[in-house]
Protein backbone atom coordinates (compact mmCIF):
# COMPACT_ATOMS: atom_id res chain seq x y z
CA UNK A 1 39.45 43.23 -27.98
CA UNK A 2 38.95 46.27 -25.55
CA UNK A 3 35.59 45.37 -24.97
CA UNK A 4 36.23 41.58 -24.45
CA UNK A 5 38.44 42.38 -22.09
CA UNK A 6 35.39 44.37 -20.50
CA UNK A 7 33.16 41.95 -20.38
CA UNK A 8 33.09 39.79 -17.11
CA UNK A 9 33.92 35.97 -18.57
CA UNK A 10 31.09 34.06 -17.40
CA UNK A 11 30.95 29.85 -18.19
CA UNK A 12 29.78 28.69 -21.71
CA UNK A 13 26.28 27.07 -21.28
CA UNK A 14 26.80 23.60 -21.32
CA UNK A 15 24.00 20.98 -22.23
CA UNK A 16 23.08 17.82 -20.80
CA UNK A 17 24.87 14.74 -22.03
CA UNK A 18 26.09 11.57 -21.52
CA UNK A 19 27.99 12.35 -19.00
CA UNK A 20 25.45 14.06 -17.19
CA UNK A 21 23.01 10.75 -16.96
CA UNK A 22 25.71 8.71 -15.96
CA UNK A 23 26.14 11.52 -12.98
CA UNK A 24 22.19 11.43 -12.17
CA UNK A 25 22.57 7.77 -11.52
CA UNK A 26 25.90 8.34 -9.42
CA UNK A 27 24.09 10.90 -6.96
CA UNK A 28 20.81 8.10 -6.66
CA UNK A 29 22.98 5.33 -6.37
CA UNK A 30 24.85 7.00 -3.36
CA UNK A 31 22.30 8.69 -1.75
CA UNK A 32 20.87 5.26 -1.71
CA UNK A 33 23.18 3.82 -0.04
CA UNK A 34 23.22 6.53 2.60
CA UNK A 35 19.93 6.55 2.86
CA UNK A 36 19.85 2.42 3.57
CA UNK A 37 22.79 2.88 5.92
CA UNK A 38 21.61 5.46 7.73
CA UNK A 39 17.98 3.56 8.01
CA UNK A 40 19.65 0.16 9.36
CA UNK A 41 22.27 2.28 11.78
CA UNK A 42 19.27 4.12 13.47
CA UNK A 43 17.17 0.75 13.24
CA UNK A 44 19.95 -0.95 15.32
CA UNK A 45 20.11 1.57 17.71
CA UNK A 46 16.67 2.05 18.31
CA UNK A 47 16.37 -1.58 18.59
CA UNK A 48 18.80 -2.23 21.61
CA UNK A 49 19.31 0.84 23.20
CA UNK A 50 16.88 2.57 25.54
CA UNK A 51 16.77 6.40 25.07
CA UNK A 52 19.63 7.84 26.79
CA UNK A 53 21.53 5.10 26.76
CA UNK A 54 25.23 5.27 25.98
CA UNK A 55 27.80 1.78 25.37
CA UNK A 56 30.43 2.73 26.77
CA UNK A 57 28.92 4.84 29.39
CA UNK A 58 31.86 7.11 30.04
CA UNK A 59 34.59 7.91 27.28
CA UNK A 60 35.28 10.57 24.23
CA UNK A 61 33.76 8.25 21.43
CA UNK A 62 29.84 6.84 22.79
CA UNK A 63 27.02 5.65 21.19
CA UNK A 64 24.15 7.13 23.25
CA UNK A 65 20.41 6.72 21.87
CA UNK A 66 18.76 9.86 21.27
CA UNK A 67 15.01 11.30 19.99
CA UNK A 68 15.93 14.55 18.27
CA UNK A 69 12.97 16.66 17.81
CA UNK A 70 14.29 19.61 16.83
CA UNK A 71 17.60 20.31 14.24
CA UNK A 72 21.29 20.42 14.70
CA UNK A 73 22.98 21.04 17.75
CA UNK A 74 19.25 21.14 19.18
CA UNK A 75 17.91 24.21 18.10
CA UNK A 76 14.19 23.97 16.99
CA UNK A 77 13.48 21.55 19.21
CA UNK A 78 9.76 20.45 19.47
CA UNK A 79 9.25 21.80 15.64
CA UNK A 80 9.56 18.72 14.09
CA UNK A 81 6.86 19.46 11.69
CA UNK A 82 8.72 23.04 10.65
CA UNK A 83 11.49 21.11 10.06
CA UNK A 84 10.20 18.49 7.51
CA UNK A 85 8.66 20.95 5.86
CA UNK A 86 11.50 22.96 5.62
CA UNK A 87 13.99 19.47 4.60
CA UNK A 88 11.57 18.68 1.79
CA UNK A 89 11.49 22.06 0.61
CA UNK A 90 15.33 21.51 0.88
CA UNK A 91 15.49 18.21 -0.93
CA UNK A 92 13.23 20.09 -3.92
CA UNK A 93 16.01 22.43 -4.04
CA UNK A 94 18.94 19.48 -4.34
CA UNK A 95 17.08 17.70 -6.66
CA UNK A 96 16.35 20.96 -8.89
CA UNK A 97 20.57 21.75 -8.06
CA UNK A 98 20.72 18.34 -9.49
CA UNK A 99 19.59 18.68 -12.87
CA UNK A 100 21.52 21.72 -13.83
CA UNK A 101 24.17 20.55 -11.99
CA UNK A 102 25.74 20.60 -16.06
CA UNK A 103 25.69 24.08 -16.38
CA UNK A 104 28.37 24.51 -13.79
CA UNK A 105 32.02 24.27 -14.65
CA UNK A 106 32.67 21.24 -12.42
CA UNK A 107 29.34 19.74 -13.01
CA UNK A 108 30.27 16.42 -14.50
CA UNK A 109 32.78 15.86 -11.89
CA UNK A 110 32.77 12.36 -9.95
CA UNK A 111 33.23 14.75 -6.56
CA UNK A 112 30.18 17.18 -7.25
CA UNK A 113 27.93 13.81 -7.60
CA UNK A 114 29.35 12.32 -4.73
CA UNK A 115 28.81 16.01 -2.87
CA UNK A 116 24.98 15.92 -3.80
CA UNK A 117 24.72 12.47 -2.97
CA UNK A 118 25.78 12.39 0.20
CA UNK A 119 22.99 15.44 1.01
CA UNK A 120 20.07 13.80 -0.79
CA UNK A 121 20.75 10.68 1.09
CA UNK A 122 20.95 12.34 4.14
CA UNK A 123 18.53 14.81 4.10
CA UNK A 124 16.38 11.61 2.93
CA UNK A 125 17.32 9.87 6.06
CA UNK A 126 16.32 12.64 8.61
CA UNK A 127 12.99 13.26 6.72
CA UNK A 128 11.97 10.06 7.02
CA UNK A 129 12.35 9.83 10.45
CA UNK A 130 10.47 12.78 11.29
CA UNK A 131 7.53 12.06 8.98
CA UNK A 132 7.86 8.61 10.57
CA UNK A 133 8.63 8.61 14.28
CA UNK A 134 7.97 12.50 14.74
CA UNK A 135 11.78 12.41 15.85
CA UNK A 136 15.27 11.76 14.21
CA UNK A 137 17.59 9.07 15.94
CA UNK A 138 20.76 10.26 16.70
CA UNK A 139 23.44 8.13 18.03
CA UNK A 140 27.22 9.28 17.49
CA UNK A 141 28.33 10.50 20.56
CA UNK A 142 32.22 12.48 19.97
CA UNK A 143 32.89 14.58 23.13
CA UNK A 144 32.05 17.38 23.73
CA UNK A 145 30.01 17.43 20.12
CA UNK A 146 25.94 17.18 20.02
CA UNK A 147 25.13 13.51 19.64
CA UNK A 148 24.46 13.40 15.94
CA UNK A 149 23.89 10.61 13.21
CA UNK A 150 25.09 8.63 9.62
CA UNK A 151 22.47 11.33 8.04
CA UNK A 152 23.85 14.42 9.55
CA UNK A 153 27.47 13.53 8.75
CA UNK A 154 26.40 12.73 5.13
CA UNK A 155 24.90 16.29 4.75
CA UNK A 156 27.90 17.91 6.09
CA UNK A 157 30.42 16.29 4.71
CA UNK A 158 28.55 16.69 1.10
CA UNK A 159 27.95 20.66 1.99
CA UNK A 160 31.71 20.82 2.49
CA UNK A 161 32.80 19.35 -0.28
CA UNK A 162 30.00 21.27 -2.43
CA UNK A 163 31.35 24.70 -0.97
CA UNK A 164 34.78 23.82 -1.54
CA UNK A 165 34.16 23.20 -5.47
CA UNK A 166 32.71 26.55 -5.29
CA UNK A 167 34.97 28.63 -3.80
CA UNK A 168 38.24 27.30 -4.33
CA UNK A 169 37.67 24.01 -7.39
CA UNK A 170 40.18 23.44 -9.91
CA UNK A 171 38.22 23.24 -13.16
CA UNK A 172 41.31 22.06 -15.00
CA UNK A 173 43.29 23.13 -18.30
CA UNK A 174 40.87 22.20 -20.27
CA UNK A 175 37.60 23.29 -19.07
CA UNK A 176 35.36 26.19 -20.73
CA UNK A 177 34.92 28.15 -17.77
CA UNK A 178 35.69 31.65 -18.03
CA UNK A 179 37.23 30.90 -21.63
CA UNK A 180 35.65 33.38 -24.12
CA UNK A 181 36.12 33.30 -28.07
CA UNK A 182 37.23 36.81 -28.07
């Protein structure tokens, strides 16, 4: 007992199952549908705005056409081939999170899939259009806020949700984290 109660309780290692396939297909299917959304958004602003153009021209809440060739809040700009480099290198890393997402304790949650799908889709997005265009479109205009995109609020909104499960996720009564047989 005294030495059980030593020993840091770490998660039981937990295999792939059903459950986990049926998760794989819920982060593809969403970051999917990111991915086309963010595609035919940027498409449609592309399409009818000149760059720099904003509809309304004045207000909190724009849409103003921008070429982004750097990263958020335009740092990096002009290193648009650093940065898809460093997003595939990125999406590698999600898709390689992705398949072990099982071994952690919330793994086979609907919210961890919809997490991860939201930044493969977006990340997805944004690489395209640099390997593309040499540029990202961005076109959500809030105040006083960089003008950003579908893609970028996909990514943050998953990273969010991804941290949260991390730090502060409720793994429920009956999950096998931290349980031990001692």
């Amino acid at each position: 007992m005294l030495l059980c109660a030593l020993v840091v309780k770490q998660p039981r290692l937990r295999m792939p199952g059903p459950d986990s396939r049926r998760g794989a297909i819920r982060i593809a299917g969403l970051a999917f549908v990111i991915l086309v959304l963010d595609q035919l958004t940027k498409f449609l602003v592309s399409s009818n705005f000149q760059v720099g153009q904003s509809l309304p021209a004045e207000g909190f809440l724009r849409l103003t056409y921008v070429q982004n060739t750097g990263a958020a809040f335009g740092i990096f700009d002009g290193n648009t081939f650093v940065l898809a480099i460093v997003s595939g290198i990125a999406l590698v890393l999600l898709g390689i999170f992705s398949f072990n997402l099982h071994r952690l304790p919330f793994g086979d949650t609907i919210i961890a899939h919809v997490a991860l799908g939201l930044m493969i889709g977006g990340a997805l997005g944004n690489l395209i259009d640099r390997l593309v265009l040499g540029y990202v479109v961005d076109f959500i205009d809030i105040g006083p806020w960089p003008v950003f995109n579908l893609a970028d609020s996909a990514v943050v909104v998953g990273v969010g949700i991804l941290v949260y499960l991390l730090l502060f996720g409720d793994y429920g009564e009956n999950s096998s984290y931290g349980k031990t047989d001692c």
